[in-house]
C-alpha atoms as a PDB file:
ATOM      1  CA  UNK A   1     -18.373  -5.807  -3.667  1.00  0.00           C
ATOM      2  CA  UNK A   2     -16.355  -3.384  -5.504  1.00  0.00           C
ATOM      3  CA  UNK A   3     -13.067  -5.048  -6.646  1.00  0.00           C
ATOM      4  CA  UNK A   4      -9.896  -3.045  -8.092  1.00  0.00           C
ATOM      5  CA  UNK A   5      -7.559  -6.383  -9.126  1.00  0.00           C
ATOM      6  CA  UNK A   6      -4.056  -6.164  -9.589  1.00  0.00           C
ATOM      7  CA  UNK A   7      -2.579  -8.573 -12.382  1.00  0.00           C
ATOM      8  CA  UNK A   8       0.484 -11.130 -12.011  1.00  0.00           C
ATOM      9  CA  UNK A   9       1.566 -13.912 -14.231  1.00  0.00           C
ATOM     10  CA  UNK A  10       5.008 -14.258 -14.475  1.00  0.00           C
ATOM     11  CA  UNK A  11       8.233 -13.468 -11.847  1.00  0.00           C
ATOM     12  CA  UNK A  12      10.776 -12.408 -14.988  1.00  0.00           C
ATOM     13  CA  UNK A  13       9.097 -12.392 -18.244  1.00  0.00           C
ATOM     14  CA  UNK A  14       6.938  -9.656 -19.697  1.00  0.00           C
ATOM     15  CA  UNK A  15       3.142 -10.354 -19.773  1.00  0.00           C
ATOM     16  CA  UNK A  16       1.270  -6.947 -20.307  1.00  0.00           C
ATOM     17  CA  UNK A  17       0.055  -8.369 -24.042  1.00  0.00           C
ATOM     18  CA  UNK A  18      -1.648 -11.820 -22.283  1.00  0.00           C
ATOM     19  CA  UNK A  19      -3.828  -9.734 -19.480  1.00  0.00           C
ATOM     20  CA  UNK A  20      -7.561  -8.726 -20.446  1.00  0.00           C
ATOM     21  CA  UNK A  21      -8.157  -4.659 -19.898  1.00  0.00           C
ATOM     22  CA  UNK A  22     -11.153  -4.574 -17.472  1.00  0.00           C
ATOM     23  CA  UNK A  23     -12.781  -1.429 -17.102  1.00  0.00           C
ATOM     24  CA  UNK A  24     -16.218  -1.043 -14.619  1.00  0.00           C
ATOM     25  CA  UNK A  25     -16.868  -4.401 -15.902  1.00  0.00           C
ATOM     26  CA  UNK A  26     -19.632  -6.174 -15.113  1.00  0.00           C
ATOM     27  CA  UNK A  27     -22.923  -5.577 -13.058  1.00  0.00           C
ATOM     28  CA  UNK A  28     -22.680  -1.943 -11.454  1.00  0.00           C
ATOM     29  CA  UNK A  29     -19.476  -1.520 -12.802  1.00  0.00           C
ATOM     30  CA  UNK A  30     -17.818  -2.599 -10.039  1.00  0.00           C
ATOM     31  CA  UNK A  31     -14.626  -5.253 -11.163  1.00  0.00           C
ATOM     32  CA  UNK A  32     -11.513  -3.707 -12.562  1.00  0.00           C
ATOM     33  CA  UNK A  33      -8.215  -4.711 -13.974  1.00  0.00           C
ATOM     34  CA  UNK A  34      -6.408  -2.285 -14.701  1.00  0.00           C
ATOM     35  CA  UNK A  35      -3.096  -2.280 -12.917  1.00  0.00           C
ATOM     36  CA  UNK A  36      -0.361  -4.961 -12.642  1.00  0.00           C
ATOM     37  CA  UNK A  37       2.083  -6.361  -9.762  1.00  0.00           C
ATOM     38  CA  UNK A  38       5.718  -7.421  -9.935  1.00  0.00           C
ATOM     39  CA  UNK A  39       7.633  -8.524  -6.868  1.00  0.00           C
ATOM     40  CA  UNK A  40      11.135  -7.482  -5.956  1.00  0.00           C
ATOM     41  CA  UNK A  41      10.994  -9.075  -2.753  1.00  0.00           C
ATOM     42  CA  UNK A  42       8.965 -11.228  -0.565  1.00  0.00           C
ATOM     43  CA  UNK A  43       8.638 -11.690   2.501  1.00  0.00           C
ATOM     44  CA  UNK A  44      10.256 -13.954   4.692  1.00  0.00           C
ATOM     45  CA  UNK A  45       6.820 -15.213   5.959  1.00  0.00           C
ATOM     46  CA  UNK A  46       6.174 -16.470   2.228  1.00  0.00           C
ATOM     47  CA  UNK A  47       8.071 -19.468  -0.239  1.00  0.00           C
ATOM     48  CA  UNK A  48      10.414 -16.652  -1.755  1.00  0.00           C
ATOM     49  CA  UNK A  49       9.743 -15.756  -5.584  1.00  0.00           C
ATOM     50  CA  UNK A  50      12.864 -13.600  -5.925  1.00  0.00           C
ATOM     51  CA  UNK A  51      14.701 -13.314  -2.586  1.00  0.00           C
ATOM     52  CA  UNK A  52      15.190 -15.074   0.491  1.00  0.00           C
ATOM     53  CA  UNK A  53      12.673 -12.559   3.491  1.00  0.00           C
ATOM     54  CA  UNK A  54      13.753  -8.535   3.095  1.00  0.00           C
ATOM     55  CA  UNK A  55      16.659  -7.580   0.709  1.00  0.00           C
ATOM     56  CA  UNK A  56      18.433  -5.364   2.786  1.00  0.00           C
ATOM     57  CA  UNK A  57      21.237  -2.705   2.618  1.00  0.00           C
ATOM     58  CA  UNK A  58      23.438  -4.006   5.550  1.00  0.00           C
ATOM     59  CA  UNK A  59      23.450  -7.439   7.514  1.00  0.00           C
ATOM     60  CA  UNK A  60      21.078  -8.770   9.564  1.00  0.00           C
ATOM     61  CA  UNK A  61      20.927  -7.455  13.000  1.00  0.00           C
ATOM     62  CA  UNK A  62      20.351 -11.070  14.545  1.00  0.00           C
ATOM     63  CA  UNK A  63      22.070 -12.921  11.913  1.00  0.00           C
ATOM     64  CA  UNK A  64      25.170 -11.475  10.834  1.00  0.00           C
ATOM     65  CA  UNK A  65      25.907 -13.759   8.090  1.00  0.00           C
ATOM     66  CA  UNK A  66      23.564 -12.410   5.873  1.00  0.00           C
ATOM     67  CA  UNK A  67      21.284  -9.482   4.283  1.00  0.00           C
ATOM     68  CA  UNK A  68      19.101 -11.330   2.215  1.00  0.00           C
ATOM     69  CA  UNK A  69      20.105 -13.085  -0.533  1.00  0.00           C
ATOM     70  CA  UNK A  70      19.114 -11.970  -4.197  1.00  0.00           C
ATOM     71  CA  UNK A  71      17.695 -14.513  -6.448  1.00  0.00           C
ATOM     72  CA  UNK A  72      17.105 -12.688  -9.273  1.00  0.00           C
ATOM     73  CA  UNK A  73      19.642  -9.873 -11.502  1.00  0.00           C
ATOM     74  CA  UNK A  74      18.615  -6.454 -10.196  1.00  0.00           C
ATOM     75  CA  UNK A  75      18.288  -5.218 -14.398  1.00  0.00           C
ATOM     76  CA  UNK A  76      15.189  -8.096 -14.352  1.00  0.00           C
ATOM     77  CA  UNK A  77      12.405  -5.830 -11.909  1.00  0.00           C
ATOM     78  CA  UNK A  78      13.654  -2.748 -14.524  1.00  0.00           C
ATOM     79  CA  UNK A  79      13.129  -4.210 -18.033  1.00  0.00           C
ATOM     80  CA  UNK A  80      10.118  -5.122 -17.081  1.00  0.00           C
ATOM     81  CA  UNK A  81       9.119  -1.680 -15.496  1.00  0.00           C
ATOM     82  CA  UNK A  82      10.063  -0.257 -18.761  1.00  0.00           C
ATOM     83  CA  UNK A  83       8.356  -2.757 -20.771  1.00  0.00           C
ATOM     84  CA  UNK A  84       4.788  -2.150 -18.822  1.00  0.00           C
ATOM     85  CA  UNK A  85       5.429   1.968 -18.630  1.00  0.00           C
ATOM     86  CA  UNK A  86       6.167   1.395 -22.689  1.00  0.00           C
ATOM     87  CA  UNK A  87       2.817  -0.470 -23.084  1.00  0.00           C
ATOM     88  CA  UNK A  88      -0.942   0.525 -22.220  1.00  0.00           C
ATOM     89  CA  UNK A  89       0.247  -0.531 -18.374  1.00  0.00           C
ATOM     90  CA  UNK A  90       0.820   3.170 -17.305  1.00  0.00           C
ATOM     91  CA  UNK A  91      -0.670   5.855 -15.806  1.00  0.00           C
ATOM     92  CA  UNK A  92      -1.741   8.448 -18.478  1.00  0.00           C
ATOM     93  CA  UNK A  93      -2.769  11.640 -16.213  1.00  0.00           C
ATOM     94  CA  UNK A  94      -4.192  12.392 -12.996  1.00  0.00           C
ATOM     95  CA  UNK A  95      -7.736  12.863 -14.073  1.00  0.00           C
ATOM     96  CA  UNK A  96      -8.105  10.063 -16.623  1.00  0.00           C
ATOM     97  CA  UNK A  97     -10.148   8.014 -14.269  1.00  0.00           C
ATOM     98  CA  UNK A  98     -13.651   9.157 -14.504  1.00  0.00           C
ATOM     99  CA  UNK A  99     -17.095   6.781 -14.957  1.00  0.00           C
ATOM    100  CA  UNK A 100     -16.062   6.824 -18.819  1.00  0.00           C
ATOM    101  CA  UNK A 101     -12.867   5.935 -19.172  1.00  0.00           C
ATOM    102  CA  UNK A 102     -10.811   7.098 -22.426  1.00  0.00           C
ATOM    103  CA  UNK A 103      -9.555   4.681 -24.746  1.00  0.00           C
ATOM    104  CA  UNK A 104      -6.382   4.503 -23.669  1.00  0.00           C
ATOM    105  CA  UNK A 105      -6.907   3.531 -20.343  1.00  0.00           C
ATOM    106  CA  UNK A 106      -4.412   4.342 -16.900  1.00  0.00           C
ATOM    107  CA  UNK A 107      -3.194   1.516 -15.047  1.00  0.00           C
ATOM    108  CA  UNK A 108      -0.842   1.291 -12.501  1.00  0.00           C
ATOM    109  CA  UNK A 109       2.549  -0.803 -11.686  1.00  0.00           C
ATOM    110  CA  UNK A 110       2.421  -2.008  -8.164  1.00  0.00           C
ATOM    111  CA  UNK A 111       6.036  -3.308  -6.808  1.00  0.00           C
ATOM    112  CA  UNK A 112       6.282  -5.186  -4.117  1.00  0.00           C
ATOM    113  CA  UNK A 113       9.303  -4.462  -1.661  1.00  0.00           C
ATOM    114  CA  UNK A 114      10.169  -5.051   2.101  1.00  0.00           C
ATOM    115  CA  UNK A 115      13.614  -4.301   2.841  1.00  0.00           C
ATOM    116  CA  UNK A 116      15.466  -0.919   2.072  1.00  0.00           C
ATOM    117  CA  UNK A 117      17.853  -2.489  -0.262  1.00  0.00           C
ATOM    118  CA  UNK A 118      15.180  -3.522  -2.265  1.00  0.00           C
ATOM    119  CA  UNK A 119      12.915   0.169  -1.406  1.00  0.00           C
ATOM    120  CA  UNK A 120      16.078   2.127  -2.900  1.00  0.00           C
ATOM    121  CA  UNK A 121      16.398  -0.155  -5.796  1.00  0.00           C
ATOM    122  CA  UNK A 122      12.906   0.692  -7.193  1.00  0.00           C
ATOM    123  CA  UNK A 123      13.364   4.367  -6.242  1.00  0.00           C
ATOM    124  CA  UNK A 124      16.359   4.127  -9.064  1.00  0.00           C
ATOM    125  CA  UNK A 125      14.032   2.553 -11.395  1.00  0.00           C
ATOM    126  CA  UNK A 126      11.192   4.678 -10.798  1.00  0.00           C
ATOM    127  CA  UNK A 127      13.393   7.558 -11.339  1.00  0.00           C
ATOM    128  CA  UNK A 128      15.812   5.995 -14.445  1.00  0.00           C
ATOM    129  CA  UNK A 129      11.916   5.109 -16.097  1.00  0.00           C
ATOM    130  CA  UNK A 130       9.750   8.031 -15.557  1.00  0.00           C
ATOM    131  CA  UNK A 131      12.896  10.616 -16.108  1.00  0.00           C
ATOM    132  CA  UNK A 132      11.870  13.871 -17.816  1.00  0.00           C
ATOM    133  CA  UNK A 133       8.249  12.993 -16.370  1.00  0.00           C
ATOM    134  CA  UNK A 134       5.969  14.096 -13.796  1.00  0.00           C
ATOM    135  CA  UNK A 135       6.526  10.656 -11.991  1.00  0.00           C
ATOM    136  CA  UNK A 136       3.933  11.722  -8.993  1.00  0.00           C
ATOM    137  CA  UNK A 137       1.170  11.783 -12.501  1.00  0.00           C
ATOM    138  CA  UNK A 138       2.166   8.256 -12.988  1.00  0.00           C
ATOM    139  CA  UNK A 139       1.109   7.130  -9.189  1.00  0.00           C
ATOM    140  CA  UNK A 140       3.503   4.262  -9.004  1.00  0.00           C
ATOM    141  CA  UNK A 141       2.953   2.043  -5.787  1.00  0.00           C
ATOM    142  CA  UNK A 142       5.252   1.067  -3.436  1.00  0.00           C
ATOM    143  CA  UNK A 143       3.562  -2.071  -1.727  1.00  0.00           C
ATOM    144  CA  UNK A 144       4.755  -2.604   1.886  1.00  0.00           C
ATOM    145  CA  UNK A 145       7.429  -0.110   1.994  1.00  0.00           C
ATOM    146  CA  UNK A 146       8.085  -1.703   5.270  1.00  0.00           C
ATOM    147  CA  UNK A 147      11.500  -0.202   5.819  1.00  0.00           C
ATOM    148  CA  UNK A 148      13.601   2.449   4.258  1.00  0.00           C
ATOM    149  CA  UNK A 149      16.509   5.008   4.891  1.00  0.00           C
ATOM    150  CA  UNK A 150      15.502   8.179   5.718  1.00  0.00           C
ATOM    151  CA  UNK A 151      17.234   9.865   2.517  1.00  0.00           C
ATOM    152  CA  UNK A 152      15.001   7.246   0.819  1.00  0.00           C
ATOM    153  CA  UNK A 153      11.609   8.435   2.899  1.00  0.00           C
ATOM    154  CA  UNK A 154      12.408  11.788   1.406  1.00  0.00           C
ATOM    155  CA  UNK A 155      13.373  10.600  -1.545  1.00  0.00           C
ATOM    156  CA  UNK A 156      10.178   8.809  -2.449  1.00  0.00           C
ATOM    157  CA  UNK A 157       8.272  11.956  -1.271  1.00  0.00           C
ATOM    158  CA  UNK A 158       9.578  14.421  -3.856  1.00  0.00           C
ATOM    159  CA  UNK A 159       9.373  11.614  -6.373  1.00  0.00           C
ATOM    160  CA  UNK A 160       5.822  11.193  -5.670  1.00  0.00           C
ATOM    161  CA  UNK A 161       6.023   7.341  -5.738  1.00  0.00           C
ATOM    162  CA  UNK A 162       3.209   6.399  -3.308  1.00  0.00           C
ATOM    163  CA  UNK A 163       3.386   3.976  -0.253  1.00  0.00           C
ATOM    164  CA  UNK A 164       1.004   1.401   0.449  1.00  0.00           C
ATOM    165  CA  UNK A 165       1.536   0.615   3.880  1.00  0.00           C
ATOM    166  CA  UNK A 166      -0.644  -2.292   6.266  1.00  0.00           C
ATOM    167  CA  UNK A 167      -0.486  -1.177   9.744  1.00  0.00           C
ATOM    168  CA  UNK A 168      -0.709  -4.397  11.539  1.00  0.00           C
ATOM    169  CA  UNK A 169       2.253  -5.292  10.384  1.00  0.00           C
ATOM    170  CA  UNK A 170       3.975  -2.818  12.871  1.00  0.00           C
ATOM    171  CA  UNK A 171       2.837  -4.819  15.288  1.00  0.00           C
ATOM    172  CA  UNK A 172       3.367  -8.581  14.102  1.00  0.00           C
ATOM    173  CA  UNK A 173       6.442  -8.125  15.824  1.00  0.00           C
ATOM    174  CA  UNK A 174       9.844 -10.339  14.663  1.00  0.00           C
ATOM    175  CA  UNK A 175      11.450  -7.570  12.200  1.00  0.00           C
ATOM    176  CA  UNK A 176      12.581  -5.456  15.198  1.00  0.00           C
ATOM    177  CA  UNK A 177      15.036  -8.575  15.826  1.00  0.00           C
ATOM    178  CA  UNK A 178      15.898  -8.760  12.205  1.00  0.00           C
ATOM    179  CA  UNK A 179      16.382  -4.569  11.721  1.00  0.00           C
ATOM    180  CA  UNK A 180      18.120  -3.617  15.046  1.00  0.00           C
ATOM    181  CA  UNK A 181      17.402  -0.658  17.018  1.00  0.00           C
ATOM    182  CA  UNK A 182      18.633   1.539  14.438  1.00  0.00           C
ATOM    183  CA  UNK A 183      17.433   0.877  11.408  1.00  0.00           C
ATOM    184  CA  UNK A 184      13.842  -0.079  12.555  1.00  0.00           C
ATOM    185  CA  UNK A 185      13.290   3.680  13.120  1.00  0.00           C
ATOM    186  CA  UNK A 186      13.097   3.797   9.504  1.00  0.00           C
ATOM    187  CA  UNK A 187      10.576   0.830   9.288  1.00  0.00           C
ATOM    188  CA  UNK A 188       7.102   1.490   9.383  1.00  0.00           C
ATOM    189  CA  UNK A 189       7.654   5.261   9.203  1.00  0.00           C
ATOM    190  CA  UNK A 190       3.911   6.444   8.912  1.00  0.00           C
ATOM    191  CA  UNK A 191       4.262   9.826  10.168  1.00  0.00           C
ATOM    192  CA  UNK A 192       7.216  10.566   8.227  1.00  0.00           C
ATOM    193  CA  UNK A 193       5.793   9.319   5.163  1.00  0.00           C
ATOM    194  CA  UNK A 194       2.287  11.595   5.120  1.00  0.00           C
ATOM    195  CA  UNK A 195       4.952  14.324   5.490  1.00  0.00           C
ATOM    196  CA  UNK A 196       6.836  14.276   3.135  1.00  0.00           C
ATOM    197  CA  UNK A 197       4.354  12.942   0.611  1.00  0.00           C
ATOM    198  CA  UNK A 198       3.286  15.427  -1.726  1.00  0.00           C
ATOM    199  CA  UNK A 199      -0.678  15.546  -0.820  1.00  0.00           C
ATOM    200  CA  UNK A 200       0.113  14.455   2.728  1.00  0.00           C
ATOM    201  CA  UNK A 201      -1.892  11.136   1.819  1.00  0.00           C
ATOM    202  CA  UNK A 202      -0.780   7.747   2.902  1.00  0.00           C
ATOM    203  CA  UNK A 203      -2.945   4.239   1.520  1.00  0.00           C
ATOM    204  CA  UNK A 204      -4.075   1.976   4.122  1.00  0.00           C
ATOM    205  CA  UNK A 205      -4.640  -1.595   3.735  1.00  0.00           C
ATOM    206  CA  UNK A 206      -5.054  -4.890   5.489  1.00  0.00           C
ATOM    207  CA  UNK A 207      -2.397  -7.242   3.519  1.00  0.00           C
ATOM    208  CA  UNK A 208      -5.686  -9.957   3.978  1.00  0.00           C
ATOM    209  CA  UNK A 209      -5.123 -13.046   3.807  1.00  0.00           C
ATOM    210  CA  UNK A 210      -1.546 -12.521   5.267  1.00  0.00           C
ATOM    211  CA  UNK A 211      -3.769 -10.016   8.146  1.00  0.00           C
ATOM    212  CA  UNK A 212      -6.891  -9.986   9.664  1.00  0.00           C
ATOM    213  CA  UNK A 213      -9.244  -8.395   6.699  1.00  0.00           C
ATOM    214  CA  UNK A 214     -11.328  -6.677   9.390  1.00  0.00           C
ATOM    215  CA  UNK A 215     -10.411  -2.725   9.004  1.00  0.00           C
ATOM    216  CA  UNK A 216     -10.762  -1.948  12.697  1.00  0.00           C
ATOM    217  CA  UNK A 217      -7.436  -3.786  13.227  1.00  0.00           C
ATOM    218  CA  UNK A 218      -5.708  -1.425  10.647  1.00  0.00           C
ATOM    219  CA  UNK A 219      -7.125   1.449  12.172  1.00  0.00           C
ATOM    220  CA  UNK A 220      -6.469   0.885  15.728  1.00  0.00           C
ATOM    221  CA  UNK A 221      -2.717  -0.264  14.896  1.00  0.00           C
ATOM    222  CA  UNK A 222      -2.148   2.747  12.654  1.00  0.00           C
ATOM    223  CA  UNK A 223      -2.893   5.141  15.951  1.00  0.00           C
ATOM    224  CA  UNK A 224      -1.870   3.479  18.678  1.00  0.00           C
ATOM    225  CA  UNK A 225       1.646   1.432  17.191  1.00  0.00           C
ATOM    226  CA  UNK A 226       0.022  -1.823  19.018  1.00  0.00           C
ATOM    227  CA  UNK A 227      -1.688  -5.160  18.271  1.00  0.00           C
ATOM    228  CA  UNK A 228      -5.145  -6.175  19.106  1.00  0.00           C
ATOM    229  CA  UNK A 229      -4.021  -7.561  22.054  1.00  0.00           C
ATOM    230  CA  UNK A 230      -2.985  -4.081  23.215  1.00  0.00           C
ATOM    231  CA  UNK A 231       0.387  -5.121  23.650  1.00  0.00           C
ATOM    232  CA  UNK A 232       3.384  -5.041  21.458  1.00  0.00           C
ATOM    233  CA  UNK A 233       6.565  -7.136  21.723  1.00  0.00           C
ATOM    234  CA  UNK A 234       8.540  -4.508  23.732  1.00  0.00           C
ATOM    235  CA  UNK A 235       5.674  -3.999  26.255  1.00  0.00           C
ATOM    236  CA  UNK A 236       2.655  -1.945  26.229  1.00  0.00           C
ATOM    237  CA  UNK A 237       4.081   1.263  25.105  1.00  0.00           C
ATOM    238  CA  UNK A 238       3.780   0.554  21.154  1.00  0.00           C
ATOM    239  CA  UNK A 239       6.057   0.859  18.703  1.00  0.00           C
ATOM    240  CA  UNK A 240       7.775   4.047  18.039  1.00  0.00           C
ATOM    241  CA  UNK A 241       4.825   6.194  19.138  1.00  0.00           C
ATOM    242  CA  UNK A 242       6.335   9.791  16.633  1.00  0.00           C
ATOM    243  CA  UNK A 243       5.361   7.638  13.943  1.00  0.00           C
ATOM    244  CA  UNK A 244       1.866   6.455  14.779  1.00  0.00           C
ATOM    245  CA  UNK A 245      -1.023   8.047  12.343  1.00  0.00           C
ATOM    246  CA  UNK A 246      -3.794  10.781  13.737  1.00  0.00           C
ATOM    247  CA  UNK A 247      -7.227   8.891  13.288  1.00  0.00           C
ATOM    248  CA  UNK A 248      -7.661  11.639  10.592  1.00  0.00           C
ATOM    249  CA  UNK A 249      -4.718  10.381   8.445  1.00  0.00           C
ATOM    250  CA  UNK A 250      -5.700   6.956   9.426  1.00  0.00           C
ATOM    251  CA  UNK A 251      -9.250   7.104   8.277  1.00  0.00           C
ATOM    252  CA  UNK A 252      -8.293   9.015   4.840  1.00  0.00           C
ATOM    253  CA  UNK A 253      -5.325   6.256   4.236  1.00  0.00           C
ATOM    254  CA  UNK A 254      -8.223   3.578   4.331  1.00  0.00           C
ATOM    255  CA  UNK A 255     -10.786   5.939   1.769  1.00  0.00           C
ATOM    256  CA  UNK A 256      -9.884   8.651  -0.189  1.00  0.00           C
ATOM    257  CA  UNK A 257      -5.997   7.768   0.366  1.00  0.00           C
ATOM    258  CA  UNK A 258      -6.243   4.186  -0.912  1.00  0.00           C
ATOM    259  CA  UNK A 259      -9.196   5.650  -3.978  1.00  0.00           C
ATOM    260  CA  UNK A 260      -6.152   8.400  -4.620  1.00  0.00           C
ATOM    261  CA  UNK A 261      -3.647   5.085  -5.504  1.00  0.00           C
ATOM    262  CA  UNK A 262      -5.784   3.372  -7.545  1.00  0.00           C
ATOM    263  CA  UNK A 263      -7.069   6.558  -9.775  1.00  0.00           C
ATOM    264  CA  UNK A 264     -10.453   6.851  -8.122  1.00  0.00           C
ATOM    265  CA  UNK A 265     -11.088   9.366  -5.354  1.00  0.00           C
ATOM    266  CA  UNK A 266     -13.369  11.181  -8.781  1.00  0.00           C
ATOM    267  CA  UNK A 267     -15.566   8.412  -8.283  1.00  0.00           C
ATOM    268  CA  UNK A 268     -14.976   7.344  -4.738  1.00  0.00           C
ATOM    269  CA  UNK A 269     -13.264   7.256  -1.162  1.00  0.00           C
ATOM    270  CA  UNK A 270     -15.172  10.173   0.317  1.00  0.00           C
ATOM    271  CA  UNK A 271     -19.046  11.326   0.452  1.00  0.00           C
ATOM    272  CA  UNK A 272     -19.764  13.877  -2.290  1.00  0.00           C
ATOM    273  CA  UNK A 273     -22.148  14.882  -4.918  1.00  0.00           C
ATOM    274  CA  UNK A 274     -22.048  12.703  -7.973  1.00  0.00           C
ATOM    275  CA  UNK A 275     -19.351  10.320  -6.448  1.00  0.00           C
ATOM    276  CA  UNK A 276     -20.244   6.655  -5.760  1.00  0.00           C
ATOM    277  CA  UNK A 277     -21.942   5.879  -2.419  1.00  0.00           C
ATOM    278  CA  UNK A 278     -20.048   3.081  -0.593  1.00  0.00           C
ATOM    279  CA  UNK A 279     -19.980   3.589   2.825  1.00  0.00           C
ATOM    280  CA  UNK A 280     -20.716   1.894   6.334  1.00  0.00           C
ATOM    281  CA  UNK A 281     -22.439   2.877   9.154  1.00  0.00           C
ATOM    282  CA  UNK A 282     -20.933   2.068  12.890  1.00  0.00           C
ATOM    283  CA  UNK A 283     -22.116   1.556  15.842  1.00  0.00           C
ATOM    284  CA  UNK A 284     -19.211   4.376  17.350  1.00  0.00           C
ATOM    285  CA  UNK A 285     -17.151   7.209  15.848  1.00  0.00           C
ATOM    286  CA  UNK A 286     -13.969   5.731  16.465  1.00  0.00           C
ATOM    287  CA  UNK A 287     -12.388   9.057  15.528  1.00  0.00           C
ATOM    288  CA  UNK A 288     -13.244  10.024  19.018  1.00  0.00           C
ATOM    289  CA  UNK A 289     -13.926   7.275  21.134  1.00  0.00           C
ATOM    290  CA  UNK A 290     -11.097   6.161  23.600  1.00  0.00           C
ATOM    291  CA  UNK A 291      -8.790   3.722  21.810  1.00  0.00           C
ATOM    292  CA  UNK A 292     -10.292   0.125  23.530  1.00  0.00           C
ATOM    293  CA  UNK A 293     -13.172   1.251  21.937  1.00  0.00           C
ATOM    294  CA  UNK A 294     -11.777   0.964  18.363  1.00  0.00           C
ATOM    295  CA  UNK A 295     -11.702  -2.481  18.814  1.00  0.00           C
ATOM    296  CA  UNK A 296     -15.711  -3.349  19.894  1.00  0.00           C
ATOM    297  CA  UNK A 297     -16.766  -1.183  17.096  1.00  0.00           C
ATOM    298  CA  UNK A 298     -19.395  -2.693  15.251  1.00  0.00           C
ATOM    299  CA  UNK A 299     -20.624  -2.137  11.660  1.00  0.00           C
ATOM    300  CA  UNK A 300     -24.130  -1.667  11.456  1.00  0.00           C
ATOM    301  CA  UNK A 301     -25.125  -1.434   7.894  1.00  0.00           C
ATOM    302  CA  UNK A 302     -22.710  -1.253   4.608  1.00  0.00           C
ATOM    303  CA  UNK A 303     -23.905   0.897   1.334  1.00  0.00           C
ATOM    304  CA  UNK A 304     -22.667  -0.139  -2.868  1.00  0.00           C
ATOM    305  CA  UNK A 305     -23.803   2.430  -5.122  1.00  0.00           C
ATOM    306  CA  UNK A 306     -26.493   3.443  -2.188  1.00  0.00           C
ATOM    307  CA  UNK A 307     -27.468   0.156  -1.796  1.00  0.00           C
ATOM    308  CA  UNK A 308     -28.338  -1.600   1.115  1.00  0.00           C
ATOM    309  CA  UNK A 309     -25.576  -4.951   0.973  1.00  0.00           C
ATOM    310  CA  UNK A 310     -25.679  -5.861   4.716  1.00  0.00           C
ATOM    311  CA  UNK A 311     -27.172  -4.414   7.905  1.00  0.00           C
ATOM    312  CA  UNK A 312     -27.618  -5.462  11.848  1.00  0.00           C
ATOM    313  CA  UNK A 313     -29.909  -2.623  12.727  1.00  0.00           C
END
């Protein structure tokens, strides 16, 4: 396995000083820790850390006596922003990330965020933080980004904070209840976001354990808008179908999009000379094959470093 860990040890205080910097540690090279996590939200699904489900602008669609409920001061998630862009937790340049890392090593700030209350309220302190900056050099994440305004999908574009989006969770279905028919058309906005992102990339993941951690799933909900199942709450159709991925975008979110947020596509996320060779072999190419077909796709050998790791051939 290669393994790119995110550190988290505290919902308030500041912790940057009591995390060990690892850097291609270990055999191969293949465990970092370079990059931290702080939560603004969590999900409803979850025991809430700072609010109660998605932080929202205006009031639940299907429970009008509420939009979330904040736990936490809004100034907390920025102090601590500041604190970790102040300290080695930052992003030093777009090209920092080679085999041999400089002393001063780039790491990233994840932040974790579900509803658009919460989405806009990290765009401020992206923006208040990383002012008179290249922010997009910085590579901030936005994990879930699961719905937003569309002055906010723009907004994050030209900032060049980056998305990272797990397309199952389109099609979990319950959220449409909670958004309404308006403002879910700003909730799992794939399309939008690969446009108006500055590289036209958009990081794919599977959210495991909350997900299934097969990729497949990700893949065949990120261009088709349904569930494994082939259905979706609202019937067969999908969800919102103008803002389902092309299997292009959809493969690159899962490679050399999710390498590009974690300072890596030198090294890895596509097959090139003098890059890393991780890479699987299957059974189909499931960038042609008719969509049921996604699904039965089987992996027939996996490659570390050019390394056989597992095969069914």
């Amino acid at each position: 396995l290669r393994l790119y860990l995110m550190g988290h040890l505290s919902p308030t205080g500041y912790w940057g000083n009591k995390l060990p910097r690892l850097v291609h540690y270990g055999i191969g090279g293949r465990l970092n820790l370079r990059s931290i996590k702080l939560f603004v939200d969590v999900c409803i699904y979850f025991a809430c850390i700072f609010f109660t489900g998605h932080v929202c602008l205006h009031i639940y669609s299907d429970d009008p006596a509420t939009s979330g409920i904040m736990r936490i001061r809004e100034d907390v998630p920025s102090d601590l922003v500041k604190r970790f862009h102040a300290d080695d937790w930052q992003v030093a340049s777009t090209n920092a990330c080679r085999l041999y890392v400089p002393l001063r090593t780039p790491c990233l700030i994840y932040i974790h965020c579900t509803g658009d209350r919460t989405s806009r309220a990290v765009l401020d302190i992206l923006e208040d933080v990383f002012a008179g900056t290249n922010l997009w050099e910085a590579r901030p994440r936005i994990e879930h980004a699961q719905v937003m305004t569309s002055e906010d999908l723009e907004r994050m574009g030209w900032l060049g904070a980056i998305p990272n989006v797990q397309p199952t969770h389109a099609v979990s279905g319950g959220c449409d209840l909670l958004w309404g028919p308006e403002r879910i058309r700003g909730a799992y906005a794939y399309r939008t976001m690969i446009q108006t992102s500055r590289n036209q990339i958009l990081p794919l993941g599977s959210d495991f354990p909350v997900e299934g951690i097969n990729p497949l799933l990700g893949f065949y909900a990120a261009v088709t808008r349904l569930s494994a199942s082939g259905q979706f709450p609202h019937g067969p159709q999908g969800c919102y179908l103008e803002q389902r991925s092309t299997r292009f975008h959809a493969l690159q979110g899962m490679t050399l999009g999710a390498a590009y947020a974690s300072f890596s596509e030198s090294v890895t996320g596509s097959l090139a000379m003098g890059k890393r060779a991780d890479f699987v072999v299957l059974d189909r190419d499931i960038t042609t094959v008719p969509e049921p077909e996604i699904l039965v796709t089987k992996v027939l050998a996996t490659f570390i470093d050019g390394e056989v790791v597992y095969k069914s051939l």
